[in-house]
Protein backbone atom coordinates (compact mmCIF):
# COMPACT_ATOMS: atom_id res chain seq x y z
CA UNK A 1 -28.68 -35.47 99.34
CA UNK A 2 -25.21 -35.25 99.71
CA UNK A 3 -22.60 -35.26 96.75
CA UNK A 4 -20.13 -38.30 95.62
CA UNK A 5 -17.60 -39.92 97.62
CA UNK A 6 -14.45 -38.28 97.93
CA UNK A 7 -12.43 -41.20 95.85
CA UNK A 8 -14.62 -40.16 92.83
CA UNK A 9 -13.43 -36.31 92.91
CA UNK A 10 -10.70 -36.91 90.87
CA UNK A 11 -12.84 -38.05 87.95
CA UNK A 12 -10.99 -41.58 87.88
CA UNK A 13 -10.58 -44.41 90.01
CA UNK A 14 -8.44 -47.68 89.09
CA UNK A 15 -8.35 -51.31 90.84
CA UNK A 16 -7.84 -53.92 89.14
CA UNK A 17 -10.17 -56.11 87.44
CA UNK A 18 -10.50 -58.87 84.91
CA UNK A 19 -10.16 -56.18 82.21
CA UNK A 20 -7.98 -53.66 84.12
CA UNK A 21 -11.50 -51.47 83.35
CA UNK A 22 -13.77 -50.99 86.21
CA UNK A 23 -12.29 -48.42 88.10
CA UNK A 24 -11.01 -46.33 84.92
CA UNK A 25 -14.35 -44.68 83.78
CA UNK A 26 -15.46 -41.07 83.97
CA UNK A 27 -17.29 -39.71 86.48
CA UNK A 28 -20.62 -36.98 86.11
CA UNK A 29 -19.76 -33.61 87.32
CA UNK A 30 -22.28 -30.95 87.89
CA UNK A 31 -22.13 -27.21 87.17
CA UNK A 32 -20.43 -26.67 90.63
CA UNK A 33 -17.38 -29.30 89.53
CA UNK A 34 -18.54 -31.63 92.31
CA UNK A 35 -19.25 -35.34 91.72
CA UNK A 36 -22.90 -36.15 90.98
CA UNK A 37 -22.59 -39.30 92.33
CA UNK A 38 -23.30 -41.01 89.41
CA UNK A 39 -21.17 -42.72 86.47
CA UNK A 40 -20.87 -40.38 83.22
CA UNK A 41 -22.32 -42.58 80.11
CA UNK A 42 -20.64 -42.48 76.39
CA UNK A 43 -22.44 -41.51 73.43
CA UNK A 44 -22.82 -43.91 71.13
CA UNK A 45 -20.11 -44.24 67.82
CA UNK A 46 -22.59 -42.65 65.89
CA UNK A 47 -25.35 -40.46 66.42
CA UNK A 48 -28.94 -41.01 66.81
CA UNK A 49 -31.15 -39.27 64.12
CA UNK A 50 -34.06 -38.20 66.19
CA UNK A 51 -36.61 -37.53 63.42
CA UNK A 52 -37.10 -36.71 59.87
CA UNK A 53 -35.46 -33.06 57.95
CA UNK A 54 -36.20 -30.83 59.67
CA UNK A 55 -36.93 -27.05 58.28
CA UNK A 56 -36.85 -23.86 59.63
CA UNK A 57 -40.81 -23.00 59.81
CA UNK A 58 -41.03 -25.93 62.29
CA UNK A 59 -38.87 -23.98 64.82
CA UNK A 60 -40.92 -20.97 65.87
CA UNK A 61 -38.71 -18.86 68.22
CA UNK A 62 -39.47 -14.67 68.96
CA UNK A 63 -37.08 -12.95 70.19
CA UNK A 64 -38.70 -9.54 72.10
CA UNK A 65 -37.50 -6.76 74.34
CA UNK A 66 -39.26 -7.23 77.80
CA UNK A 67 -39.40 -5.02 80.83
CA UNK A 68 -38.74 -6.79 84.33
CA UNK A 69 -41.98 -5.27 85.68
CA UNK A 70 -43.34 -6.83 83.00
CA UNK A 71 -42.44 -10.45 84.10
CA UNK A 72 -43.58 -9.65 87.78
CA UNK A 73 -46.81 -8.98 86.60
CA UNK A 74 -46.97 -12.24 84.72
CA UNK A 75 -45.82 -14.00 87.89
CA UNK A 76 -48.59 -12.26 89.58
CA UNK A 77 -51.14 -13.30 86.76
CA UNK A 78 -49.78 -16.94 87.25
CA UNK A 79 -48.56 -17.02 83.37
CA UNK A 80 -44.92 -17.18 84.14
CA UNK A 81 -43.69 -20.49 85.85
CA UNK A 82 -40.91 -20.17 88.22
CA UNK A 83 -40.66 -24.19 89.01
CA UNK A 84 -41.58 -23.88 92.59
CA UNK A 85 -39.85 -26.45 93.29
CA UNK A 86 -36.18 -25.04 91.95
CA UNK A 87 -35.42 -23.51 95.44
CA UNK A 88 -34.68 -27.89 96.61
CA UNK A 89 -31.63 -28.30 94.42
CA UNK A 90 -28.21 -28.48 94.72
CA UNK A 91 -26.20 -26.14 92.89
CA UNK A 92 -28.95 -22.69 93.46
CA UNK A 93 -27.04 -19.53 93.76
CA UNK A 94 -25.85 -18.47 96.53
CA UNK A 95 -27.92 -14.93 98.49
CA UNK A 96 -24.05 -13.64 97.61
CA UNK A 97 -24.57 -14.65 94.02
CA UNK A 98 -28.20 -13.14 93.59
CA UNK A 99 -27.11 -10.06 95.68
CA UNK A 100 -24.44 -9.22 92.97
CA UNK A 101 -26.73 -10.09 90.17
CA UNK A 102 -29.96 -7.83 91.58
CA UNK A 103 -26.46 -5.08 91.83
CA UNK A 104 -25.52 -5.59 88.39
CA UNK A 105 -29.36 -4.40 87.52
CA UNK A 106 -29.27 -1.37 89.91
CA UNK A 107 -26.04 -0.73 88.00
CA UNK A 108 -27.77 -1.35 84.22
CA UNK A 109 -24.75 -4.29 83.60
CA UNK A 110 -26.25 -5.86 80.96
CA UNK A 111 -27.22 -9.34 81.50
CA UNK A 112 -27.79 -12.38 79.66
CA UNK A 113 -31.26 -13.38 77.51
CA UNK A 114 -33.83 -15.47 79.16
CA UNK A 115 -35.08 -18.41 77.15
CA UNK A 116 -38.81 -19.34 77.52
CA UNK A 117 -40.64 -22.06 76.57
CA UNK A 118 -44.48 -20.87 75.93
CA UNK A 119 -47.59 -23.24 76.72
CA UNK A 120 -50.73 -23.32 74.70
CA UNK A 121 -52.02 -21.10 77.82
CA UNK A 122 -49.36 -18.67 76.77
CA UNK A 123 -48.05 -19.80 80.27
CA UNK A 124 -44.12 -19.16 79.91
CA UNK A 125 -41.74 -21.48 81.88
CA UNK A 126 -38.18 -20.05 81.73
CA UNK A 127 -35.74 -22.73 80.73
CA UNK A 128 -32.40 -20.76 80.78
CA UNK A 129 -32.42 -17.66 83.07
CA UNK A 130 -34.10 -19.11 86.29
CA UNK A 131 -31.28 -18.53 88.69
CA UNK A 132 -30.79 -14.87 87.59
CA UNK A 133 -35.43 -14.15 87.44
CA UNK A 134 -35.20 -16.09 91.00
CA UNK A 135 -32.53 -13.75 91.78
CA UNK A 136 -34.64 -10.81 90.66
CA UNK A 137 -37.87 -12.11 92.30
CA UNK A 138 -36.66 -13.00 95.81
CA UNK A 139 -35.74 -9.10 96.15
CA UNK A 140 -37.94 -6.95 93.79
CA UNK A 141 -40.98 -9.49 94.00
CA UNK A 142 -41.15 -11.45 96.42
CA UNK A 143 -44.44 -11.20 97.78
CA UNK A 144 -45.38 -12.98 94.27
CA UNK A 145 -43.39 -16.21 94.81
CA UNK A 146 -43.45 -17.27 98.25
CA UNK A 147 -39.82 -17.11 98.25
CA UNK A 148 -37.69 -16.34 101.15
CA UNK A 149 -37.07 -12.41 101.07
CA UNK A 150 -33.44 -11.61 99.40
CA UNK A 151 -31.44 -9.25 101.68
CA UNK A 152 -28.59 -7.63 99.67
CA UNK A 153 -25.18 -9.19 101.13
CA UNK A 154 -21.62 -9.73 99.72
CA UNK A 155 -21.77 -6.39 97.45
CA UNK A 156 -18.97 -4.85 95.48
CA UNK A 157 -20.07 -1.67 94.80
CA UNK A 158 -23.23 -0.84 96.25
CA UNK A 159 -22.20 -1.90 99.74
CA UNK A 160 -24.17 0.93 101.20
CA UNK A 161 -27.28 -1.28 100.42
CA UNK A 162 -26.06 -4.04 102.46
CA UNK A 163 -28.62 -6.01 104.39
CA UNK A 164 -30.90 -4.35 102.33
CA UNK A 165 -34.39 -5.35 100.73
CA UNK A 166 -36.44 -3.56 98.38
CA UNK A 167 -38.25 -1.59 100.80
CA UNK A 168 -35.01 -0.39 101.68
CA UNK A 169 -33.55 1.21 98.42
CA UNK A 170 -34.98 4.29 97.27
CA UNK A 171 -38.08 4.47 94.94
CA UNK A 172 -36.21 5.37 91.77
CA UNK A 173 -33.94 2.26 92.26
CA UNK A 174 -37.05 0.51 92.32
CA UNK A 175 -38.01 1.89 89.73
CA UNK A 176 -34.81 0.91 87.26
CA UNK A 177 -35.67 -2.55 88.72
CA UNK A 178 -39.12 -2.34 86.64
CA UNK A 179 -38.09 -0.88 83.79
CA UNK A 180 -35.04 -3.06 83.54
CA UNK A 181 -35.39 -4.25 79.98
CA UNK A 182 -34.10 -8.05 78.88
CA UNK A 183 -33.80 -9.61 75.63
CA UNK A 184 -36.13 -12.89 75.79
CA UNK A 185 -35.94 -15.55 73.11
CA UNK A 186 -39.85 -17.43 73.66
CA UNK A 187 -40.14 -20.49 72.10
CA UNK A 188 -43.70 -20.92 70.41
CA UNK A 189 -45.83 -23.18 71.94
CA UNK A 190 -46.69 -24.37 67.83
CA UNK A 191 -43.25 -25.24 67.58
CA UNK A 192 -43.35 -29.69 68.43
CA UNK A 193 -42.07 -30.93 71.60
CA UNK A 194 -39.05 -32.75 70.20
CA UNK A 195 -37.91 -29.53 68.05
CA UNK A 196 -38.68 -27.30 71.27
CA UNK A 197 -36.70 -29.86 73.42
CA UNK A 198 -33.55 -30.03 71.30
CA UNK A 199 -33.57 -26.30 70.89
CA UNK A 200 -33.08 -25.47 74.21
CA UNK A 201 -30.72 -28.54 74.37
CA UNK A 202 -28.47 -26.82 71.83
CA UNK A 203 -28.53 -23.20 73.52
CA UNK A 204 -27.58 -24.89 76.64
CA UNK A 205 -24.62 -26.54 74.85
CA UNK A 206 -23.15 -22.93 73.73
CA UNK A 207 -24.33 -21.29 77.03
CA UNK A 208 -25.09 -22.16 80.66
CA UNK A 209 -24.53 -26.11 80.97
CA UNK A 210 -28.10 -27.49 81.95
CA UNK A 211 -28.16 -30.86 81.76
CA UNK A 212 -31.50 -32.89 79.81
CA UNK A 213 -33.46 -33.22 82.83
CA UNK A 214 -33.15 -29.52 84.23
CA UNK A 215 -34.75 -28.80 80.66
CA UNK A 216 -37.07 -31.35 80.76
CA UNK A 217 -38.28 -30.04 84.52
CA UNK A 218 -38.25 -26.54 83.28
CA UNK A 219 -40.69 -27.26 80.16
CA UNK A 220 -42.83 -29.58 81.48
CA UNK A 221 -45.37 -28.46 84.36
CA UNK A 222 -47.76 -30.13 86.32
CA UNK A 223 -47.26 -33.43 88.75
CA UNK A 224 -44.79 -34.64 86.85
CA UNK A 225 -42.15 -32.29 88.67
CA UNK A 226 -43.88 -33.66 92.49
CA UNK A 227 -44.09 -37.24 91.49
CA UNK A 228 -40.02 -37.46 90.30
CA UNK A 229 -39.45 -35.11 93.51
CA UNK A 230 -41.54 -37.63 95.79
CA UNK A 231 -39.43 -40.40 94.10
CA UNK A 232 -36.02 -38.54 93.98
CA UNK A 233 -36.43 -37.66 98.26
CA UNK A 234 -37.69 -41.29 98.84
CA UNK A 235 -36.09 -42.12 101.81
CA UNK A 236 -35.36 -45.55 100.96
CA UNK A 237 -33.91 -44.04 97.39
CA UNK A 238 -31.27 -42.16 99.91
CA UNK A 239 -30.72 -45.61 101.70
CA UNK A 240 -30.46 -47.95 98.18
CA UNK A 241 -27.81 -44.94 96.85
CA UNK A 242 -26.21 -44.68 100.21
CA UNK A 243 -26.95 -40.64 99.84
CA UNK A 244 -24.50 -40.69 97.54
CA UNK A 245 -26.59 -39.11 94.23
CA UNK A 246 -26.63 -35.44 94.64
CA UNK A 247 -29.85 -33.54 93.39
CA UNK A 248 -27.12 -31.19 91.73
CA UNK A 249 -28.45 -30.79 88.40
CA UNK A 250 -31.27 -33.01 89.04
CA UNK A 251 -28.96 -36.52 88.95
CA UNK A 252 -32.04 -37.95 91.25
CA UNK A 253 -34.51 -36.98 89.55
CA UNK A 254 -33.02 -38.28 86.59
CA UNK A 255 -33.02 -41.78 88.39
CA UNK A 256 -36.42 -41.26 89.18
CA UNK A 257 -37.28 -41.02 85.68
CA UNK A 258 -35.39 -43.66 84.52
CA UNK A 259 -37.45 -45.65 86.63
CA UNK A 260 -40.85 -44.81 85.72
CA UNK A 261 -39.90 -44.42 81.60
CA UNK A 262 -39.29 -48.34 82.12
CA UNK A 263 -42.45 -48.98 83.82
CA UNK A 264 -44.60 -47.19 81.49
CA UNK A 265 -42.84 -48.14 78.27
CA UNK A 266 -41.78 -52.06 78.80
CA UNK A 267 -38.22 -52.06 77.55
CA UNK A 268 -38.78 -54.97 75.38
CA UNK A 269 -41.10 -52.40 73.58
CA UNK A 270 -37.84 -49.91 73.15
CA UNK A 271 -37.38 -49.14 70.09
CA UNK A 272 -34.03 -46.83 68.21
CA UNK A 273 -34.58 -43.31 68.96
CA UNK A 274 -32.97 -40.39 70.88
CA UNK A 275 -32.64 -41.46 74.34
CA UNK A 276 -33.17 -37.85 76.33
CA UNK A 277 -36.43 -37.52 74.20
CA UNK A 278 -37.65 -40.81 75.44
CA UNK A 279 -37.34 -39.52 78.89
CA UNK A 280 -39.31 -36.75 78.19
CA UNK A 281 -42.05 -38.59 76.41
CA UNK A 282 -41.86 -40.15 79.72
CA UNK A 283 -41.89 -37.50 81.72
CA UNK A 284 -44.84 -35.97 79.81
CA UNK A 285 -46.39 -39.42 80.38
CA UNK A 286 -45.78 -39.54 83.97
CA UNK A 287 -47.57 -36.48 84.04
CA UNK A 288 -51.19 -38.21 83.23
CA UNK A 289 -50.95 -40.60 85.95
CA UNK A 290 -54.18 -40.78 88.14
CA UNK A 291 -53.22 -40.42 91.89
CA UNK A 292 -54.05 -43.68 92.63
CA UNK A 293 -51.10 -45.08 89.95
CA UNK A 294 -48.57 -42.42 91.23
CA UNK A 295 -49.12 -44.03 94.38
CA UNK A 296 -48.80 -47.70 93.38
CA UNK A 297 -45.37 -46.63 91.66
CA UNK A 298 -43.98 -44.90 94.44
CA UNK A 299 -44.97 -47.87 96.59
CA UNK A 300 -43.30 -50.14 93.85
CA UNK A 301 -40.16 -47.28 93.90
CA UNK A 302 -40.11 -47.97 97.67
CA UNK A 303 -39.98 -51.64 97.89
CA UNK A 304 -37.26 -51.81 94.88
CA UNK A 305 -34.61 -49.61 96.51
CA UNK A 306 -35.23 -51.33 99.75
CA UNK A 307 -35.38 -54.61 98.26
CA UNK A 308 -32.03 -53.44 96.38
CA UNK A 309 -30.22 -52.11 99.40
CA UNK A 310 -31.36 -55.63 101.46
CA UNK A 311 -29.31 -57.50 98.57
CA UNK A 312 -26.59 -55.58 97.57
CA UNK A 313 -26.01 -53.11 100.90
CA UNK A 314 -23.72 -49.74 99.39
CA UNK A 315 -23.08 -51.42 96.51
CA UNK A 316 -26.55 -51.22 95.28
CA UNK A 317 -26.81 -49.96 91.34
CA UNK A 318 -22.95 -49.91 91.41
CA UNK A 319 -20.52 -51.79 89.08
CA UNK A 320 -18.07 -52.58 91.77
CA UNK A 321 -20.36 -55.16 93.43
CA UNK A 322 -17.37 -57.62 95.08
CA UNK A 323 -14.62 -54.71 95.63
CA UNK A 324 -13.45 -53.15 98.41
CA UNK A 325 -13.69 -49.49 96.95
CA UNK A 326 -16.81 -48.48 95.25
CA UNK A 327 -18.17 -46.63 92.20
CA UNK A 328 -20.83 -44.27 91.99
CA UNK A 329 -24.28 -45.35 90.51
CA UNK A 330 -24.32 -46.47 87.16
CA UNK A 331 -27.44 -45.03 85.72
CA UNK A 332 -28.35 -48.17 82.96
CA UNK A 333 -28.20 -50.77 86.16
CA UNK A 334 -30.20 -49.06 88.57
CA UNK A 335 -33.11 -48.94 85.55
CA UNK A 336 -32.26 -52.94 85.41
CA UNK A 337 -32.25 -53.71 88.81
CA UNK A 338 -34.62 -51.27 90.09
CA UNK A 339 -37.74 -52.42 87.69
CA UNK A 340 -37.10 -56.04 87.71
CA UNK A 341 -37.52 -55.58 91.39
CA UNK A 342 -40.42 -53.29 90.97
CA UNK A 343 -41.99 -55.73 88.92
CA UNK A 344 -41.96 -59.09 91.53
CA UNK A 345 -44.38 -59.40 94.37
CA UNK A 346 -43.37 -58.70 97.57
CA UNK A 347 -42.93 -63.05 98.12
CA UNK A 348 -40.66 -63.15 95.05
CA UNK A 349 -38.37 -59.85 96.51
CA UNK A 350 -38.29 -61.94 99.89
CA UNK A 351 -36.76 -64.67 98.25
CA UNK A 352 -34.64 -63.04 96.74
CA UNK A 353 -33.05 -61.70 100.08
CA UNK A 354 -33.60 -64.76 101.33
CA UNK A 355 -30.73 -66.01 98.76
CA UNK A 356 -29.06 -63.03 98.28
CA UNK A 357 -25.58 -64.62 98.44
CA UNK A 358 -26.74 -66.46 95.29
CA UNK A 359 -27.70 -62.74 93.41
CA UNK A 360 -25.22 -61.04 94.04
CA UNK A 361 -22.62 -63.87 92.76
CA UNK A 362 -24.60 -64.03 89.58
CA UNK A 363 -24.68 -60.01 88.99
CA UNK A 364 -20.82 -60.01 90.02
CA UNK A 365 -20.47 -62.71 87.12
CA UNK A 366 -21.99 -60.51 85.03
CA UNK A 367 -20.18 -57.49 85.98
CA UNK A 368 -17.27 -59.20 85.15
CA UNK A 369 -17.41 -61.73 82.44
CA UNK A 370 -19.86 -60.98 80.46
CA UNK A 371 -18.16 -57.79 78.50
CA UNK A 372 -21.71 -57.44 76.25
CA UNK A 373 -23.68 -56.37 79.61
CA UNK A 374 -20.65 -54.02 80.69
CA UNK A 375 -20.98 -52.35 77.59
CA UNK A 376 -24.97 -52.14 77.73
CA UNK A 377 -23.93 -50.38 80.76
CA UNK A 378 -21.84 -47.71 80.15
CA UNK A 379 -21.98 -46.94 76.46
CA UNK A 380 -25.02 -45.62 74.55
CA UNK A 381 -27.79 -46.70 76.73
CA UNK A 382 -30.44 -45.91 73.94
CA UNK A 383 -29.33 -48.78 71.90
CA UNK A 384 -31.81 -50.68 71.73
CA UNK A 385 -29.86 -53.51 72.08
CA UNK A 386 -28.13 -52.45 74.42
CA UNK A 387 -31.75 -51.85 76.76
CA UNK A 388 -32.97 -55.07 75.73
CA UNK A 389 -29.60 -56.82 76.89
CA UNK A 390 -29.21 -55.14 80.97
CA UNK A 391 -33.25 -55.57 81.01
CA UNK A 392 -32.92 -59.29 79.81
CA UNK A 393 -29.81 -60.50 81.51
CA UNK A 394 -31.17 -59.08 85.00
CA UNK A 395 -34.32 -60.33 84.65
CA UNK A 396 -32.69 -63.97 83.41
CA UNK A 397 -31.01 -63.54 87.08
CA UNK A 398 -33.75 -63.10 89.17
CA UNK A 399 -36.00 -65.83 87.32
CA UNK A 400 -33.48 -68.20 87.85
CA UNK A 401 -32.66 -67.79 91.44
CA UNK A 402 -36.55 -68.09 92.06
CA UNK A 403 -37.01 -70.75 90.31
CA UNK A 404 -34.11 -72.47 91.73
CA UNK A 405 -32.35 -73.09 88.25
């Protein structure tokens, strides 16, 4: 999907407003400084204490000294987890990015550590390090992956190796390939989910910027990872967001999520606690869904955003329902709106096109005078008040259109 609109580049917009607010918020950027397409959400004042003290012999990390060759062969064994699905987003490195990194190994440039997250299975899934092992694969393994072949381009110094691919370099470069050793932190698979899930969160914060759900996606394997992408590439998703939420960093999937964490966990049920880790308790949950309910929720996904783009056109999920320009999606309403709708039968959702001039005058009313829903939207979105308040005040909307009140 295609990135922002080109009013949000700047990372501010203004219009006025009742407040002299709406168009003055920050915008999410992804690791290739392009617009997300969705609205960037503040922290709360304070922060959220996600469990009890925590000591050091919960947090079981080795750090070891690997070959490259070595990882091939666990690729080959199936006990290293390349994401298969990685290669679909927005923001992969360029063939003129790999090319220079697979270069920087035929050089012996050091490079970064890998950071692994290990399964019960002792199935690794790299967390921080995939572009660079994808790099590595796509030339030296290949045949392993099912990745396109990587043919050497853009080189600096190596540039008699251009167009190259493994086959073509001599054996002792394939060689230092192999015996490449990297330094590999592996997370324990004894070490608890929320510890594991906060550790890589804080390595990413010092290192290269992954956002929650690009950890999340890395650590967590099975159909969780197909049902968000089936969700995320939902054609009527694209439609409802007018292909405006980029799958740079995973901002759709993140939707995606959103959605389902509120159909599996009612959000009356919502109680205080670290809002990323919810969505991975989520995601994990997700996960254990039968085929027949991933299905029914991506029929339910379906009929939402095209219930949602029937009422509210390109303005769908946005804040600046009633203006001329328009925001990008605001994360905390498209949860509101999109399971409310999820939640009617399909007579209730054509009502509610049928008087759509009605619902979108009482969302713009609460867009704009009601400064306690604003604030549920934008700021700390795991308060639980705050959840309670967007779920409560949309829902309070579409009852009361229906029922005529």
């Amino acid at each position: 999907m295609a990135g922002g609109d080109d009013h949000t580049m700047a990372g501010h917009e203004h219009e006025a407003d009742p407040r002299g607010l709406l168009f003055d918020r920050p915008v999410e950027v992804g690791a290739n400084g392009r617009p997300t397409g969705v609205e960037l959400e503040l922290p709360p004042d304070e922060p959220v204490r996600v469990g009890e003290f925590l000591s050091p012999v919960d947090i079981g990390i080795k750090t070891q000294t690997v070959r490259l060759g070595e990882l091939l062969d666990r690729l080959g064994e199936r006990r290293l987890d390349l994401a298969p699905d990685f290669q679909r987003r927005a923001g992969m490195w360029s063939d003129v990015q790999q090319s220079r990194f697979v270069e920087s190994l035929l050089l012996g440039i050091p490079h970064p550590p890998f950071h692994v997250a290990q399964h019960p299975d002792d199935v690794w899934s790299v967390v921080i390090g995939m572009q660079e092992l994808t790099a590595y694969v796509r030339f030296a393994g290949v045949e392993l992956s099912g990745l396109t072949p990587l043919r050497l381009t853009g080189l600096e110094y190596l540039s008699r190796y251009e167009g190259a691919t493994v086959l073509d370099v001599p054996g002792r470069w394939r060689l230092r390939l192999r015996e490449t050793r990297a330094v590999l932190h592996l997370v324990r698979h004894t070490t608890p989910d929320d510890v594991k899930f906060n550790v890589f969160c804080r390595v990413s914060a010092s290192g290269p910027q992954l956002r929650p759900q690009e950890i999340r996606h890395a650590m967590i394997r099975g159909e969780a990872r197909e049902l968000l992408a089936t969700l995320a590439e939902h054609p009527d998703f694209g439609l409802a967001t007018s292909f405006n939420v980029s799958n740079e960093q995973m901002a759709d999937r993140e939707l995606a999520l959103r959605f389902l964490a509120f159909r599996l966990f009612p959000p009356e049920e919502f109680r205080g606690q670290d809002f990323e880790w919810f969505l991975t308790l989520a995601m994990r949950r997700a996960g254990e869904l039968s085929a027949e309910e991933q299905d029914r929720e991506v029929r339910q996904f379906g009929w939402a955003m095209r219930t949602a783009w029937l009422l509210f056109e390109e303005q769908a999920f946005r804040r600046s329902l009633g203006h001329r320009r328009k925001l990008p999606v605001n994360k905390a309403l498209f949860e509101a709106i999109a399971v409310n709708l999820a939640a009617l039968d399909d007579h209730e959702r054509r009502r509610l096109v049928t008087s759509r001039d009605e619902v979108r005058g009482g969302l713009h009313a609460l867009l704009t005078r009601n400064f306690a829903f604003e604030r549920a939207l934008t700021v700390a979105p795991g308060d639980p008040a705050h959840v309670r308040m967007r779920f409560e005040e949309v829902t309070r909307l579409f009852q009361g259109v229906l029922s005529g009140d």
